[in-house]
N, C-alpha and C. Protein backbone atom coordinates (compact mmCIF):
# COMPACT_ATOMS: atom_id res chain seq x y z
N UNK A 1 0.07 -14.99 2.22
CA UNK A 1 0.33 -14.70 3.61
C UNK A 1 1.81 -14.90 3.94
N UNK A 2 2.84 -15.03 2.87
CA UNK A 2 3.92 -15.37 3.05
C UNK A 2 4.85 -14.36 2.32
N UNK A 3 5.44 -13.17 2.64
CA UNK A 3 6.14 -12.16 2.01
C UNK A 3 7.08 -12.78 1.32
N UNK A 4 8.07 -13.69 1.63
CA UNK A 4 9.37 -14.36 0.83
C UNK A 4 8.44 -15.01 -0.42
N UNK A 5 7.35 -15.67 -0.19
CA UNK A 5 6.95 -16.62 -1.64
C UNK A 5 6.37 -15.30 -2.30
N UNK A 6 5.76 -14.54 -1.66
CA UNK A 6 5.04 -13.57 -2.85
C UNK A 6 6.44 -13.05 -3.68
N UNK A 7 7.93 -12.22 -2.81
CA UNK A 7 8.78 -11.89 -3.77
C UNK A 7 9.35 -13.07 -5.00
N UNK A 8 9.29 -14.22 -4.45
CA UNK A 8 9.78 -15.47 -5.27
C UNK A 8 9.17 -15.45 -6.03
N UNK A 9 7.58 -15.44 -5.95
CA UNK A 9 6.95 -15.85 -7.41
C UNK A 9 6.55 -14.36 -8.06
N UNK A 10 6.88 -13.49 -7.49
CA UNK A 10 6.52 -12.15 -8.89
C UNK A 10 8.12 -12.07 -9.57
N UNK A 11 9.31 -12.44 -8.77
CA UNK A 11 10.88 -12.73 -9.37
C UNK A 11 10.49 -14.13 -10.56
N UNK A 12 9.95 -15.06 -10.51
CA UNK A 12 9.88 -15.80 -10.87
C UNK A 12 8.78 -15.13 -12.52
N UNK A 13 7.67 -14.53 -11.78
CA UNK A 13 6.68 -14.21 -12.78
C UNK A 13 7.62 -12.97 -13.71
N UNK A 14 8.11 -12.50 -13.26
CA UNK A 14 9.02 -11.06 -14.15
C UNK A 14 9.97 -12.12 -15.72
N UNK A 15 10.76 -12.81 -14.56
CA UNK A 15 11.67 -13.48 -15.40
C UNK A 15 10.94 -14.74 -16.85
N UNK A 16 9.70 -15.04 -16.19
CA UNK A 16 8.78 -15.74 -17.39
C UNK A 16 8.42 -14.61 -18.62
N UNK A 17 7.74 -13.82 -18.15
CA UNK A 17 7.06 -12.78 -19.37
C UNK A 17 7.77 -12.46 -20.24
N UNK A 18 9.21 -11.48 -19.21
CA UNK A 18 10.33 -10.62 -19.86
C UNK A 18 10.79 -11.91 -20.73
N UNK A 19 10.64 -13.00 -20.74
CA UNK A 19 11.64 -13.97 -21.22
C UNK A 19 10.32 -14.24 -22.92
N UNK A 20 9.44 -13.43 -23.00
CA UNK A 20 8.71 -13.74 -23.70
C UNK A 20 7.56 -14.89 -24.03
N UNK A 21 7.79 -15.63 -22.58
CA UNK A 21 6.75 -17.03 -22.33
C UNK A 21 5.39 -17.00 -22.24
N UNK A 22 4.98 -15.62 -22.27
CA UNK A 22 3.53 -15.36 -22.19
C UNK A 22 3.15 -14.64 -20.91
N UNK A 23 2.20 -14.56 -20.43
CA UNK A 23 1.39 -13.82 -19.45
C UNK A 23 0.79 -14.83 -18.43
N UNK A 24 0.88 -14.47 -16.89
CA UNK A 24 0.72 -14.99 -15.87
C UNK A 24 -0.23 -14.31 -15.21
N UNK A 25 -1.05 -14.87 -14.55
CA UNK A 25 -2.18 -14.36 -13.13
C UNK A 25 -1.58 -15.12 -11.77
N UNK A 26 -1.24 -14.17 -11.02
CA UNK A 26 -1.33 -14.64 -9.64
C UNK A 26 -2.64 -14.61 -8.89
N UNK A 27 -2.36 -16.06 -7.93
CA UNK A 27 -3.88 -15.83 -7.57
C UNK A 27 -2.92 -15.52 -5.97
N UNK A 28 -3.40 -14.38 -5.24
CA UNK A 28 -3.13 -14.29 -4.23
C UNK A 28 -4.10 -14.77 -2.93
N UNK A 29 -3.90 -15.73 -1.62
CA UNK A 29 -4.73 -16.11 -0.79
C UNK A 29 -4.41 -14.63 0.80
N UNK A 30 -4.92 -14.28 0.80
CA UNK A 30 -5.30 -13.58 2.00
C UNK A 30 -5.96 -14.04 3.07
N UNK A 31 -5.91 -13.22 4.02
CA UNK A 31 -7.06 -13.50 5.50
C UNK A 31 -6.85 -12.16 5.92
N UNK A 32 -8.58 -11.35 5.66
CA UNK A 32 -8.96 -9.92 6.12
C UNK A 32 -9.10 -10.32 7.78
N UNK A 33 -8.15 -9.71 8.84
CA UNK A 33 -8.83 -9.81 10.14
C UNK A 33 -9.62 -9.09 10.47
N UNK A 34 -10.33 -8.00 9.83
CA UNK A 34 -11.41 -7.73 10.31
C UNK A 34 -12.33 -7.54 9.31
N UNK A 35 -13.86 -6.55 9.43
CA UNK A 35 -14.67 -7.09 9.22
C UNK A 35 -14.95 -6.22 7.20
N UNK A 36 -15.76 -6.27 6.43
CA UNK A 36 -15.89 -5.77 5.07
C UNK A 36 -15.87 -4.15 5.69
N UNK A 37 -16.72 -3.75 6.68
CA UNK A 37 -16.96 -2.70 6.65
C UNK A 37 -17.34 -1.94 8.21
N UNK A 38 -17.71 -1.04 8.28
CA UNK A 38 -17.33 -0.43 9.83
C UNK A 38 -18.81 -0.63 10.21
N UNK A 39 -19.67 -1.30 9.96
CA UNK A 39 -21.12 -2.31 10.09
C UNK A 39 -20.83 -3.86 10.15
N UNK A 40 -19.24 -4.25 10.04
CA UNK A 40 -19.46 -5.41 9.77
C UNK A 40 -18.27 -6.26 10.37
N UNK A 41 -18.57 -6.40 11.76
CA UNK A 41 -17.12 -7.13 12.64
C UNK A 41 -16.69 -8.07 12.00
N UNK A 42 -16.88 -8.54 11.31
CA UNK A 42 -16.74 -10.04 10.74
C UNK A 42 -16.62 -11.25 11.69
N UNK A 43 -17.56 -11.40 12.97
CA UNK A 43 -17.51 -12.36 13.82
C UNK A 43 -18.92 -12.96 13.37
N UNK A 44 -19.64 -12.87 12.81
CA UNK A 44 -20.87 -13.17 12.08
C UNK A 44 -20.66 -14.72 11.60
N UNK A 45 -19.65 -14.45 10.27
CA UNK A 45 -19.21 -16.00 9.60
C UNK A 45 -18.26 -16.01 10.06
N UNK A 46 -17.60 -16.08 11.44
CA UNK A 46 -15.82 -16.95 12.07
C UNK A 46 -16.09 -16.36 13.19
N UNK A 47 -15.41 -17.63 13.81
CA UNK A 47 -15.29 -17.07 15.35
C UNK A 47 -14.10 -16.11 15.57
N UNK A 48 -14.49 -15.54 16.51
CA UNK A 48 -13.02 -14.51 17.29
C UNK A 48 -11.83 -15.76 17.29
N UNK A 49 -12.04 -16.87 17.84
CA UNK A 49 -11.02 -17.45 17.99
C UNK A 49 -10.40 -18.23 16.85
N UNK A 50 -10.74 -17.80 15.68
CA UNK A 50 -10.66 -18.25 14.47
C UNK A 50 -9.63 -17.26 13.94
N UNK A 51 -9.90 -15.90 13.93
CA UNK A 51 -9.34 -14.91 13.92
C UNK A 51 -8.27 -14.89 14.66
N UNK A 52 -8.30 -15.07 16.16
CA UNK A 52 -6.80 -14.85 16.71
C UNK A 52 -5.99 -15.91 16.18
N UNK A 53 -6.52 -17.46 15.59
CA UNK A 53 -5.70 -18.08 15.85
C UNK A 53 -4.57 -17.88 14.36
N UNK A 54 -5.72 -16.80 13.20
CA UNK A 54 -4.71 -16.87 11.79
C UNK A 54 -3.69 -15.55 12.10
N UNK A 55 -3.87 -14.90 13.40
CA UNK A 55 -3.27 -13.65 13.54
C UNK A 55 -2.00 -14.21 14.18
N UNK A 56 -1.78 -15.37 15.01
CA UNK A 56 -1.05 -15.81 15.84
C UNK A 56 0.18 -16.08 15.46
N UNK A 57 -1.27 -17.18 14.07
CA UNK A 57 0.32 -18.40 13.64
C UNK A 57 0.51 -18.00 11.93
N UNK A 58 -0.19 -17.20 11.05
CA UNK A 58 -0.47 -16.92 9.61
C UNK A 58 -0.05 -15.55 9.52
N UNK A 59 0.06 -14.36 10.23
CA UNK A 59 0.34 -12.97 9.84
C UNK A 59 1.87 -13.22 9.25
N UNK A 60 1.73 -12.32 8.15
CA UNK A 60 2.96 -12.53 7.07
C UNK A 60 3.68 -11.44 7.82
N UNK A 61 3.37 -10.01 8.39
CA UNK A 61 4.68 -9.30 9.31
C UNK A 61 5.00 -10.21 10.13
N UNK A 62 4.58 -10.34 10.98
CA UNK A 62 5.09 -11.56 12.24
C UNK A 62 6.19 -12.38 11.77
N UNK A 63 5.50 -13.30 10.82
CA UNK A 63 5.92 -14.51 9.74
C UNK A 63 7.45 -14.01 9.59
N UNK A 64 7.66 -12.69 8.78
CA UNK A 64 9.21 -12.20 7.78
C UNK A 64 9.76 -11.89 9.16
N UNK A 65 9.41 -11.22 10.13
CA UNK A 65 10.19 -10.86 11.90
C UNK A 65 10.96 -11.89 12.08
N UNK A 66 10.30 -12.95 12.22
CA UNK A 66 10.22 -14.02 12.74
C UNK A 66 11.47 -14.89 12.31
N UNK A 67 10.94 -14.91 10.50
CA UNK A 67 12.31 -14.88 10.18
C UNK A 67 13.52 -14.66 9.84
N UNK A 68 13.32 -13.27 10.49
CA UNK A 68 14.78 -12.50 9.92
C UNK A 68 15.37 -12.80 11.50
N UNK A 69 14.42 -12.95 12.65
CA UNK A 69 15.03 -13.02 13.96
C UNK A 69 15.89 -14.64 13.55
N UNK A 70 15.28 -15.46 13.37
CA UNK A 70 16.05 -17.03 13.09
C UNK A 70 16.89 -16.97 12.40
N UNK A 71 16.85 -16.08 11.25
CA UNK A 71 18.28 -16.15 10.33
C UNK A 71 19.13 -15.32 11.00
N UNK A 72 19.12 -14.34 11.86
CA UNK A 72 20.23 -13.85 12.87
C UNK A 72 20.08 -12.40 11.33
N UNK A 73 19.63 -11.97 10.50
CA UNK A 73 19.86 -10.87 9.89
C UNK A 73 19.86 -9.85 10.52
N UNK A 74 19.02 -9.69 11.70
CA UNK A 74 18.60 -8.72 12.04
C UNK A 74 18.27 -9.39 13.54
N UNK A 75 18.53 -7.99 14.65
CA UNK A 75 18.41 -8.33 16.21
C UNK A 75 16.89 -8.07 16.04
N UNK A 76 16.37 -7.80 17.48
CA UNK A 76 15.00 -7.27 17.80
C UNK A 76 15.19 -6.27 18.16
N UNK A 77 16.09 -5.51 18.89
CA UNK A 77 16.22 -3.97 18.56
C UNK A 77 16.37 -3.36 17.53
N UNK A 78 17.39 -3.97 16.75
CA UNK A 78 17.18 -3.14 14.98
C UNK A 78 16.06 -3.19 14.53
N UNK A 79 14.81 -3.82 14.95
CA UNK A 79 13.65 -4.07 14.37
C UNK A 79 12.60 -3.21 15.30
N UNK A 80 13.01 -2.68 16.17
CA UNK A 80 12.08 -2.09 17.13
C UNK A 80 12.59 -0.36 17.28
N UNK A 81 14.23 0.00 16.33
CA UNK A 81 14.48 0.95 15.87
C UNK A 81 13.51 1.47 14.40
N UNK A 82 13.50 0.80 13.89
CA UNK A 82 13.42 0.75 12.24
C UNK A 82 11.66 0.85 12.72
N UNK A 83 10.96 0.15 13.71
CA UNK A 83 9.63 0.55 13.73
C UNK A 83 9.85 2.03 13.79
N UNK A 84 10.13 2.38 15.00
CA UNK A 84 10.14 3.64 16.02
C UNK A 84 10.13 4.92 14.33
N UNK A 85 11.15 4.61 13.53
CA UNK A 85 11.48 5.06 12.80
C UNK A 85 10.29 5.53 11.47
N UNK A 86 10.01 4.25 11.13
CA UNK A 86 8.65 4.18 10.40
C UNK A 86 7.42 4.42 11.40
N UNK A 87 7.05 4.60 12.63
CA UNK A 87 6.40 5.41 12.63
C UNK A 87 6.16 6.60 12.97
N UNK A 88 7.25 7.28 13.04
CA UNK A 88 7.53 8.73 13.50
C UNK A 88 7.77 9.68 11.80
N UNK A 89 7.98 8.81 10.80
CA UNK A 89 7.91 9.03 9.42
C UNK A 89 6.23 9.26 9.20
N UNK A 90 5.13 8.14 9.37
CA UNK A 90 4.25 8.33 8.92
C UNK A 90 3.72 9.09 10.14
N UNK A 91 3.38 9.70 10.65
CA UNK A 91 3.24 11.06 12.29
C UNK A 91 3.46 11.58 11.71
N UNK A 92 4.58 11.93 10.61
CA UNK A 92 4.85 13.32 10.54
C UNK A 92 4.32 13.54 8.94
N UNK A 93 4.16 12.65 8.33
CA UNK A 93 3.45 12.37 6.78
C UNK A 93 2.14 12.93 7.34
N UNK A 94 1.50 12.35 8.41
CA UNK A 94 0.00 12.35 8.79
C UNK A 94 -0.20 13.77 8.91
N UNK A 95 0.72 14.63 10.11
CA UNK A 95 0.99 15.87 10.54
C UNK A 95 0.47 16.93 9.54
N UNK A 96 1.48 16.90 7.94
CA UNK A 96 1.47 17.25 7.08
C UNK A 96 0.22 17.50 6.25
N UNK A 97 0.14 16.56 6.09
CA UNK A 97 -1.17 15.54 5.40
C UNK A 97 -2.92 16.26 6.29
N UNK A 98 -2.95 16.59 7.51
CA UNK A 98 -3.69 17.55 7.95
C UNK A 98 -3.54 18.91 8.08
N UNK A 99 -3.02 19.75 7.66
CA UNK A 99 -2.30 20.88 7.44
C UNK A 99 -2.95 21.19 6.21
N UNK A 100 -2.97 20.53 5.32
CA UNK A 100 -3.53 20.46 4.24
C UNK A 100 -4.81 20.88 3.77
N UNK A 101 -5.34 21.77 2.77
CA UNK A 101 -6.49 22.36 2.92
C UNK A 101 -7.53 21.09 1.98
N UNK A 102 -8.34 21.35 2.78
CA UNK A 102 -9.35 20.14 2.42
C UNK A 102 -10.03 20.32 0.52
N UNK A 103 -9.66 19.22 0.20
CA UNK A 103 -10.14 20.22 -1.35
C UNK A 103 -11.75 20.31 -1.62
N UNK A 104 -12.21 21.17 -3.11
CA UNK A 104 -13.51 21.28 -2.89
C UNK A 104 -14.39 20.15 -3.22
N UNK A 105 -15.26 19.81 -2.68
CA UNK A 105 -16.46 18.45 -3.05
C UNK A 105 -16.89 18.68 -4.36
N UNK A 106 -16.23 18.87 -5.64
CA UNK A 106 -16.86 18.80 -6.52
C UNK A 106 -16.83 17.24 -7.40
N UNK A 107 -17.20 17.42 -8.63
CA UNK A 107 -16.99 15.92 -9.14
C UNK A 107 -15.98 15.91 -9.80
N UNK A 108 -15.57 16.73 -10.12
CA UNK A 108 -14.15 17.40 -11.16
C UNK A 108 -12.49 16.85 -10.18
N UNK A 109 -13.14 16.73 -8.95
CA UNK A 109 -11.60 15.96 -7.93
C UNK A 109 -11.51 14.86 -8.01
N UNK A 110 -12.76 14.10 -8.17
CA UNK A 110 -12.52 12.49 -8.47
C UNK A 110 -11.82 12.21 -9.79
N UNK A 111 -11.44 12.90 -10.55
CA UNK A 111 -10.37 12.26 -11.65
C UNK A 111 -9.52 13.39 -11.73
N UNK A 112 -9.19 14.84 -11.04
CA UNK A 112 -8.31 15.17 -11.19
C UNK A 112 -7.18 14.71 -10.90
N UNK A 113 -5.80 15.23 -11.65
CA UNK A 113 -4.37 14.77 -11.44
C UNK A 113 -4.03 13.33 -11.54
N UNK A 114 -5.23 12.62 -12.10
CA UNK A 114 -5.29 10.83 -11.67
C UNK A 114 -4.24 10.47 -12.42
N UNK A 115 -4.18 10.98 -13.65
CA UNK A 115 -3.10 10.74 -15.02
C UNK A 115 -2.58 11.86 -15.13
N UNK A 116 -1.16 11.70 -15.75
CA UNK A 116 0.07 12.67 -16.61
C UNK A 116 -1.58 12.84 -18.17
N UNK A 117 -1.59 13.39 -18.33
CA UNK A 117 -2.27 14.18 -19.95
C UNK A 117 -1.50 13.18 -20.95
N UNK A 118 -2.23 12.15 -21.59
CA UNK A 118 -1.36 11.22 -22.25
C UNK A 118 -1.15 9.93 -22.18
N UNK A 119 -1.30 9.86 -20.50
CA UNK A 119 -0.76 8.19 -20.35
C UNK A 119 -1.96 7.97 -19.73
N UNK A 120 -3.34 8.13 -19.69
CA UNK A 120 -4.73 7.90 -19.39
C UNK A 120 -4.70 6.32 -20.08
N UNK A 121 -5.54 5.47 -18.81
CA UNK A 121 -5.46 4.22 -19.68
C UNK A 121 -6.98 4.03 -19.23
N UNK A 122 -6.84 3.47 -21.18
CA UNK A 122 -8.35 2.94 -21.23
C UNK A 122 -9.11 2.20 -20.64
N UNK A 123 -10.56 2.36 -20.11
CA UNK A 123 -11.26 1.34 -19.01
C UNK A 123 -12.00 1.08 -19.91
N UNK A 124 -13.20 0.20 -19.69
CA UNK A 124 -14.21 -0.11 -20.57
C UNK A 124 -15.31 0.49 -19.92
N UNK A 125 -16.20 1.53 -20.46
CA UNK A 125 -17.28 1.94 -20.44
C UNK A 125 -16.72 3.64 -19.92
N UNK A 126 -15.65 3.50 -19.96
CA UNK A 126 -15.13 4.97 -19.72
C UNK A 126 -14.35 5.64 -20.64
N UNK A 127 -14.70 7.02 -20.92
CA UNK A 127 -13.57 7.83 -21.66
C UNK A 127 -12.78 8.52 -21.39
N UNK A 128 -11.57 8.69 -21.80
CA UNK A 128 -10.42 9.97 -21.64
C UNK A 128 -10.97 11.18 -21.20
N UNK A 129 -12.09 11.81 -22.37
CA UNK A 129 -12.28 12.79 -21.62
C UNK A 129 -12.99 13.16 -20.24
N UNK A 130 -13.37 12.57 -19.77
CA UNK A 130 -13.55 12.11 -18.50
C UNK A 130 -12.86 12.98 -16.97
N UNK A 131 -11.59 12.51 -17.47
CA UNK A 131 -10.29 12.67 -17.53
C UNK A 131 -10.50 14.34 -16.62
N UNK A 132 -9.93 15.15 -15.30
CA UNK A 132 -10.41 16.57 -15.55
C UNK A 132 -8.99 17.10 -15.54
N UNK A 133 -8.72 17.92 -16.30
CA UNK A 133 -7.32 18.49 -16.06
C UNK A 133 -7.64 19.87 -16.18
N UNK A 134 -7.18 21.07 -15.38
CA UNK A 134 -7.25 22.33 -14.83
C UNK A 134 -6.77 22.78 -16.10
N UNK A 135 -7.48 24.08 -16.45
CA UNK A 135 -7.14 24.89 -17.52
C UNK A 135 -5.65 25.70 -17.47
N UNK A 136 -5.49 26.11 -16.39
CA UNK A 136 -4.21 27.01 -16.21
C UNK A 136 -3.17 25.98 -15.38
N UNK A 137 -3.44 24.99 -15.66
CA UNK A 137 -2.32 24.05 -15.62
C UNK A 137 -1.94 23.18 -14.28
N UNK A 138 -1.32 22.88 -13.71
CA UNK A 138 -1.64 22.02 -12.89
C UNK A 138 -1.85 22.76 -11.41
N UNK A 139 -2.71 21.79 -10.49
CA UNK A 139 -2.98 22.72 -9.35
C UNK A 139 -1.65 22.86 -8.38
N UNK A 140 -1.04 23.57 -7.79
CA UNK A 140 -0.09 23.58 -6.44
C UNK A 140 -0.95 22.60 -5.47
N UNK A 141 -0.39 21.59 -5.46
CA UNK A 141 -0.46 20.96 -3.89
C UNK A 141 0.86 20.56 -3.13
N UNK A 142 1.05 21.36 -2.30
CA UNK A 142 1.96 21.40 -0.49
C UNK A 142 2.14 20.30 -0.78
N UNK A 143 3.84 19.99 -0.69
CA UNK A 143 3.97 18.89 -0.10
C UNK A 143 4.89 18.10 0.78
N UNK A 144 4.97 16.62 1.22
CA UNK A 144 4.86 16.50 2.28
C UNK A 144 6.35 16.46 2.57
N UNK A 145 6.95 16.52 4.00
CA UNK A 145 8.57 16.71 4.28
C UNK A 145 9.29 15.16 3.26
N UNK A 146 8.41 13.49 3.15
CA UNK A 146 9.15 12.65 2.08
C UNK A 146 8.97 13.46 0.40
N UNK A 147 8.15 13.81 0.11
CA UNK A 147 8.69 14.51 -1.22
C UNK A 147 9.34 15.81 -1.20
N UNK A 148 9.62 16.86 -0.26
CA UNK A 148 10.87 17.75 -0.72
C UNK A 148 12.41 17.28 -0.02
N UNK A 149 12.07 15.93 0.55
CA UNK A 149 13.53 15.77 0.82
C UNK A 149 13.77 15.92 1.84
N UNK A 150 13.21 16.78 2.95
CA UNK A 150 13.14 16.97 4.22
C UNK A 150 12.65 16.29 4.97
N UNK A 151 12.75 15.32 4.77
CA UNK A 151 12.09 13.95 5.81
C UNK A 151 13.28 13.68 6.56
N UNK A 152 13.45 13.49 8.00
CA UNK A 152 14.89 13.23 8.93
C UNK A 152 14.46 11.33 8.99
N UNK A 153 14.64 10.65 7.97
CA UNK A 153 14.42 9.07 7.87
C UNK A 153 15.13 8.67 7.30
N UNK A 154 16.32 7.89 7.67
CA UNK A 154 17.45 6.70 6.89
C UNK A 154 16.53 6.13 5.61
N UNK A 155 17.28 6.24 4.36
CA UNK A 155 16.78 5.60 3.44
C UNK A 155 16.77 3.98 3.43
């Protein structure tokens, strides 16, 4: 729930492995504010006020705001630009993104394009060929103004 410790310890976890020390598991702690499923508010096991109170004082956006406002890095308008910004980026991703022709319900879409032909990685109880890749080669899919470059968004 803390963006600065998660970058610290995967900086930390990179520099162990690469260093040849072996292999690490992070255990990450979360808090879902809402519920498993759109049947399932999650006010069942926690109260509402249980919920507001990890949204209040525990939300990790809030949390990094919070402290980029204390370290003076950043005003609250540069931060209320940079929203405006990111979400007029994803509006227009979304825009795109419905424009889009709905593809067909077959079973052949659930693993198309999933993998490059090659770099398929092995699951257990599953095979490569599995795998569906189009005979005449890959399908054209439209895309969106961030992949041809035409996105009007400060990098």
């Amino acid at each position: 729930m803390d963006v600065l410790a998660v970058k610290a310890a995967v900086a930390f976890g990179r520099e162990w492995t690469t260093s040849g020390k072996g292999p690490l598991v992070f255990e990450y702690v979360t808090y879902r504010y809402g519920g498993h499923s759109m049947s399932d508010p999650g006010t069942t096991y926690r109260t509402r006020e249980e919920i507001q109170r990890m949204r209040s004082t525990q939300d990790p956006i809030a949390g990094l705001k919070q402290k980029l406002l204390d370290w003076t890095v950043t005003t609250e308008e540069e931060l209320k630009a940079i929203d405006k910004e990111a979400r007029a980026h994803v509006d227009e991703e979304v825009a795109a993104a419905e424009k889009m022709a709905v593809p067909d319900a077959t079973p052949q879409i659930l693993f198309e394009d999933t993998y490059v032909k090659g770099s398929e990685i092995p699951l257990r109880g599953r095979v490569v060929e599995e795998n569906y890749f189009p005979k005449n080669g890959p399908i054209e899919i439209p895309q969106s103004p961030a992949q041809t470059g035409k996105a009007n968004f400060a990098a």
